[in-house]
N, C-alpha and C. Protein backbone atom coordinates (compact mmCIF):
# COMPACT_ATOMS: atom_id res chain seq x y z
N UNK A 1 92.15 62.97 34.74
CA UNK A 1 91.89 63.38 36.09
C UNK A 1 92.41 62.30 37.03
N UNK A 2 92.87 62.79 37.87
CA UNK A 2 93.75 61.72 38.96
C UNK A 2 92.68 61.48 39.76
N UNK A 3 92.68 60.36 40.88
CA UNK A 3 91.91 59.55 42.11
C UNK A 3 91.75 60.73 42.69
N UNK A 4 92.71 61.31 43.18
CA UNK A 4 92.06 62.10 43.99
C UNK A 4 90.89 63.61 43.47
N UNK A 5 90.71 63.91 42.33
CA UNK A 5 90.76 64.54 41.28
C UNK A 5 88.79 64.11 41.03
N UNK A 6 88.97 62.45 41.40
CA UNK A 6 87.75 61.97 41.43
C UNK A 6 86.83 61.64 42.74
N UNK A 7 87.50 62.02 43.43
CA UNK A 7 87.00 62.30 45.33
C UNK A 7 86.55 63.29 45.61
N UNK A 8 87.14 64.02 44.35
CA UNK A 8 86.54 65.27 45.33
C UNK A 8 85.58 66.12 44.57
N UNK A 9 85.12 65.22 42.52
CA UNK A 9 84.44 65.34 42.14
C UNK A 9 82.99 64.67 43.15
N UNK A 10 83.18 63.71 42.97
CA UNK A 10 82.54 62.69 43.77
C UNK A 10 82.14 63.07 45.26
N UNK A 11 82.84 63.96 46.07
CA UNK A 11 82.58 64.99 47.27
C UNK A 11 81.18 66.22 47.06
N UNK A 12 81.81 66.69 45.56
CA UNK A 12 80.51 67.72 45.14
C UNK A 12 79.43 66.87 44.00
N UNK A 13 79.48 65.75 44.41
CA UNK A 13 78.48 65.34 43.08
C UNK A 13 77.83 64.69 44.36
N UNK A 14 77.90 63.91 45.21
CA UNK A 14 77.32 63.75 46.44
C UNK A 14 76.39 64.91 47.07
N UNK A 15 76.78 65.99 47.29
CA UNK A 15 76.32 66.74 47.73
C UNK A 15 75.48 67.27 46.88
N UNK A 16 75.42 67.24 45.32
CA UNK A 16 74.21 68.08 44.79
C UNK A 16 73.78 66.48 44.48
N UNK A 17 73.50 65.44 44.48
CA UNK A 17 72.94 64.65 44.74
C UNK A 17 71.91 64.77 46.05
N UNK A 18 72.41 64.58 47.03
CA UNK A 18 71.72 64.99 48.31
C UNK A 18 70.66 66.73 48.32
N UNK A 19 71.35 67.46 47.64
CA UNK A 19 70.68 68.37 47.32
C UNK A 19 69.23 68.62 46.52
N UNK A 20 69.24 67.39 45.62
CA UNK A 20 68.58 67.13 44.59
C UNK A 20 67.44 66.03 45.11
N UNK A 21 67.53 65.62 45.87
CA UNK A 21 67.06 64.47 46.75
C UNK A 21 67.09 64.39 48.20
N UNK A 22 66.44 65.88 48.59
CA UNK A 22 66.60 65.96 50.05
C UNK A 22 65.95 65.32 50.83
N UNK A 23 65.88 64.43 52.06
CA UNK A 23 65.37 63.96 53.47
C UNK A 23 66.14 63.71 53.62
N UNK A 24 65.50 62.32 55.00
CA UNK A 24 66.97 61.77 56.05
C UNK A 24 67.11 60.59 55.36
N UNK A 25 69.02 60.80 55.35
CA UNK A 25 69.51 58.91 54.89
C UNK A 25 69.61 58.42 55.52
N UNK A 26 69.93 57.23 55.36
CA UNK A 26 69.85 55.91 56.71
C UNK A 26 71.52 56.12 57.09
N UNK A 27 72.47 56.67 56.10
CA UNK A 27 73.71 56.79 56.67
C UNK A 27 74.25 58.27 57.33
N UNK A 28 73.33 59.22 56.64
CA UNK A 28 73.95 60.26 57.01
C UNK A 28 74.37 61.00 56.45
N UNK A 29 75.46 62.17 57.11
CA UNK A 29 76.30 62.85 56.28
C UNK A 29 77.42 62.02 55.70
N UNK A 30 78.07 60.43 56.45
CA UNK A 30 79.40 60.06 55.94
C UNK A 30 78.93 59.12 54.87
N UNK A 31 77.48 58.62 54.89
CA UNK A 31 77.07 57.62 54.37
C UNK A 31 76.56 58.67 53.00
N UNK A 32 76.17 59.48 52.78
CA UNK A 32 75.71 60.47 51.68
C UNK A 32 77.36 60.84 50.66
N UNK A 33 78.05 60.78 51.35
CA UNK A 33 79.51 61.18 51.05
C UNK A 33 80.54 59.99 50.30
N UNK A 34 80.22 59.11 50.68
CA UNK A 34 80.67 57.50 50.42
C UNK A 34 79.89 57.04 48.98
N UNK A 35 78.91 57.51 49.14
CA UNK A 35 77.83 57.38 48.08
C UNK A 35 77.89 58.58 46.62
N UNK A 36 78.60 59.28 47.05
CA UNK A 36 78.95 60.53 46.20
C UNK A 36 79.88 59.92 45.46
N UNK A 37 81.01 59.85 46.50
CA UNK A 37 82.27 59.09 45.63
C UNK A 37 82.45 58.34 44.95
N UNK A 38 81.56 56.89 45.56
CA UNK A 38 81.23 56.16 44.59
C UNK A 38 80.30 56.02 43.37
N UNK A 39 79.10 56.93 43.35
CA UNK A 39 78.79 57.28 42.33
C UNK A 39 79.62 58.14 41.22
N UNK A 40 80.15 58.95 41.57
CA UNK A 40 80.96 59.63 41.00
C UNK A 40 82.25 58.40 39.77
N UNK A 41 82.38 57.60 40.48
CA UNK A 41 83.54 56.39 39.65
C UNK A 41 82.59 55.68 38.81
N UNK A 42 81.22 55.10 39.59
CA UNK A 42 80.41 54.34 38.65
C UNK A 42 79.90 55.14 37.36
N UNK A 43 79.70 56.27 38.13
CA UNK A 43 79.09 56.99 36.63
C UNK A 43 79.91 57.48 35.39
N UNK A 44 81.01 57.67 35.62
CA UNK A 44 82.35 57.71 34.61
C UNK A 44 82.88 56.52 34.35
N UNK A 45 82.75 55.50 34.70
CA UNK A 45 82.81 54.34 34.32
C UNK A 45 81.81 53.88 32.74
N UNK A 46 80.31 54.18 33.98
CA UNK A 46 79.55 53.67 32.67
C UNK A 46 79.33 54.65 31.80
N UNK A 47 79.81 55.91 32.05
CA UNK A 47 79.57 56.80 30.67
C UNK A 47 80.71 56.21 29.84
N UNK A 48 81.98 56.08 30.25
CA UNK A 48 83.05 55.45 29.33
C UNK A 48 83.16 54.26 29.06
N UNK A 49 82.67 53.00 29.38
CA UNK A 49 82.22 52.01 28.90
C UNK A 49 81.32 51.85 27.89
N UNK A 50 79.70 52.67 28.18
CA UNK A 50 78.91 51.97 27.28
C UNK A 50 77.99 53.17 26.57
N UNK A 51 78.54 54.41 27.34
CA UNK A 51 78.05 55.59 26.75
C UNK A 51 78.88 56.46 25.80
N UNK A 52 80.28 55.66 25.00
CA UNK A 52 80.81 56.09 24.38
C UNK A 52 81.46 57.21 24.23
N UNK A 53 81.29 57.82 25.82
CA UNK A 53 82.28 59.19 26.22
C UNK A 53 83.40 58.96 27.12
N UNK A 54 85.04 59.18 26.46
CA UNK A 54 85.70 59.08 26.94
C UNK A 54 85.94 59.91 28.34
N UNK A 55 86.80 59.51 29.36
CA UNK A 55 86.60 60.42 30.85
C UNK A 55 88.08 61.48 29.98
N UNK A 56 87.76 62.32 30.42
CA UNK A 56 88.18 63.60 30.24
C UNK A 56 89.24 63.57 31.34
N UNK A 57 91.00 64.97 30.83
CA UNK A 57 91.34 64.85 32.29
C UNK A 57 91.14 66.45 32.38
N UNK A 58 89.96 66.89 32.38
CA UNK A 58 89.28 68.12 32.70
C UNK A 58 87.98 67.68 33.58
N UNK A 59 88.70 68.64 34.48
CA UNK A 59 87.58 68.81 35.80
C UNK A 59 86.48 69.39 35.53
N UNK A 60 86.40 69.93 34.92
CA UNK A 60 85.32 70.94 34.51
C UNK A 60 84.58 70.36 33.20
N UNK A 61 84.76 69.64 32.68
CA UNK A 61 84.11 68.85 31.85
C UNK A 61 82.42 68.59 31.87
N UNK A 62 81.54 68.97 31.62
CA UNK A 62 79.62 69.42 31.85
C UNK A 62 79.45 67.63 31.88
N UNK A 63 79.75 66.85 30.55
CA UNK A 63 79.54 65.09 30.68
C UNK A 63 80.13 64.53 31.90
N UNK A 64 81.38 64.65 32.54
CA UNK A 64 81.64 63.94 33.60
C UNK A 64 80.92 64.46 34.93
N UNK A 65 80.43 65.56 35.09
CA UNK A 65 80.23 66.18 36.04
C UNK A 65 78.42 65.33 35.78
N UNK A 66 78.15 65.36 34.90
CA UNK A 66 76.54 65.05 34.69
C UNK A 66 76.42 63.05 34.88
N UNK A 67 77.62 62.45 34.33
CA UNK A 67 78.63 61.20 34.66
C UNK A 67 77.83 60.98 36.18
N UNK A 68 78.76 62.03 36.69
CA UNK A 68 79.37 61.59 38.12
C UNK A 68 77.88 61.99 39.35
N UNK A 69 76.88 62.95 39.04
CA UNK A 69 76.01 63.33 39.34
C UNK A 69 74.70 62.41 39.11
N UNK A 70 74.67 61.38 38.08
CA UNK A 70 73.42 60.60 37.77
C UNK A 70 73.56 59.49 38.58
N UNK A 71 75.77 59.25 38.82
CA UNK A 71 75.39 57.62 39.51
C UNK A 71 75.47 58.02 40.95
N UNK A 72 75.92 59.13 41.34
CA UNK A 72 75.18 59.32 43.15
C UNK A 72 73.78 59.77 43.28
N UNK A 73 72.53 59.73 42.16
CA UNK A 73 71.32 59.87 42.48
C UNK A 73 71.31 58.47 42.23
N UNK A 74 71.79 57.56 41.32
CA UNK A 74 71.16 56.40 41.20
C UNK A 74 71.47 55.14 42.44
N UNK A 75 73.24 55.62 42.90
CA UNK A 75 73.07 55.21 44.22
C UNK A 75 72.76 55.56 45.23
N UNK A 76 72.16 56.96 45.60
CA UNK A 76 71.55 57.06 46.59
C UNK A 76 69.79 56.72 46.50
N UNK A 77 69.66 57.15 45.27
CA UNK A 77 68.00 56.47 45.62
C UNK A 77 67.97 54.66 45.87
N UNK A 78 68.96 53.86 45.05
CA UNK A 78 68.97 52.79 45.52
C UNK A 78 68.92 52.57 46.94
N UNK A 79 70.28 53.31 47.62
CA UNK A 79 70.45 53.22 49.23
C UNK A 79 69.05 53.16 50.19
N UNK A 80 68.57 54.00 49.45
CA UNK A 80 67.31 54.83 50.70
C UNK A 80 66.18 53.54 50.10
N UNK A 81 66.33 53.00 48.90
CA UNK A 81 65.15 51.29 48.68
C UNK A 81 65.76 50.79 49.89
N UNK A 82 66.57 50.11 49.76
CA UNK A 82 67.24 49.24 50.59
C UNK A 82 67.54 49.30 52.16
N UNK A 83 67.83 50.64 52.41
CA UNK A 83 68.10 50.78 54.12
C UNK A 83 67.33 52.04 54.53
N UNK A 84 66.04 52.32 53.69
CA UNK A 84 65.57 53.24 53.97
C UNK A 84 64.75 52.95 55.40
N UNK A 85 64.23 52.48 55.68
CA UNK A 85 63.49 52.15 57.23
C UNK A 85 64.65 52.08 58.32
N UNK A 86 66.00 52.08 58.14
CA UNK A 86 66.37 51.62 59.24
C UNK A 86 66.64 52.90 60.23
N UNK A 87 66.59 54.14 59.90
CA UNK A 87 66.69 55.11 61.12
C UNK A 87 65.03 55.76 61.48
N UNK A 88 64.17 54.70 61.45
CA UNK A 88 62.59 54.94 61.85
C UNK A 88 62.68 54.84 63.20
C-alpha cells in the first residue's frame, strides 16, 4: 500500500476512532484527523514490528484496518489525557 494509500486509511480509521470514542477533542475535526493518520502508521508499524504481521499491499486487509484503528484510539485517548482540559 502506498503513503497515500495510508492517509486515507488513516482518514477512515480516524473517523471510526472518533466514532468509537465520541465527545469534544481539544483539537477538533483537524486535530481528530492528524491523529487518525498517525495512528493509522503507528499501528501498522507496531503490528509489523512486534506483532508479527506483515503490512499487506491490500487495502482491504481486516489486520491492517484493525492495525490502523487501535493506534488512533490509542492516540486519541492519549490526546484527550494530555490536552483534554484545554477547550474548558
Amino acid at each position: 500500500m502506498s503513503i497515500i494509500g495510508w492517509i486515507i486509511l488513516g482518514l477512515l480509521a480516524g473517523a471510526i476512532a472518533k466514532f468509537l470514542l465520541p465527545g469534544r477533542d481539544p483539537g477538533g475535526f483537524i486535530g481528530t484527523t492528524v491523529i487518525g493518520i498517525a495512528g493509522a502508521f503507528i499501528g501498522g508499524w507496531i503490528s509489523s514490528r512486534w506483532l508479527d504481521h506483515p503490512i499487506t499491499k491490500d487495502f482491504y486487509d481486516g489486520t491492517t484496518w484493525a492495525a490502523a484503528i487501535g493506534g488512533s484510539l490509542v492516540l486519541l485517548i492519549g490526546y484527550r489525557i494530555l490536552f483534554g482540559n484545554s477547550r474548558d
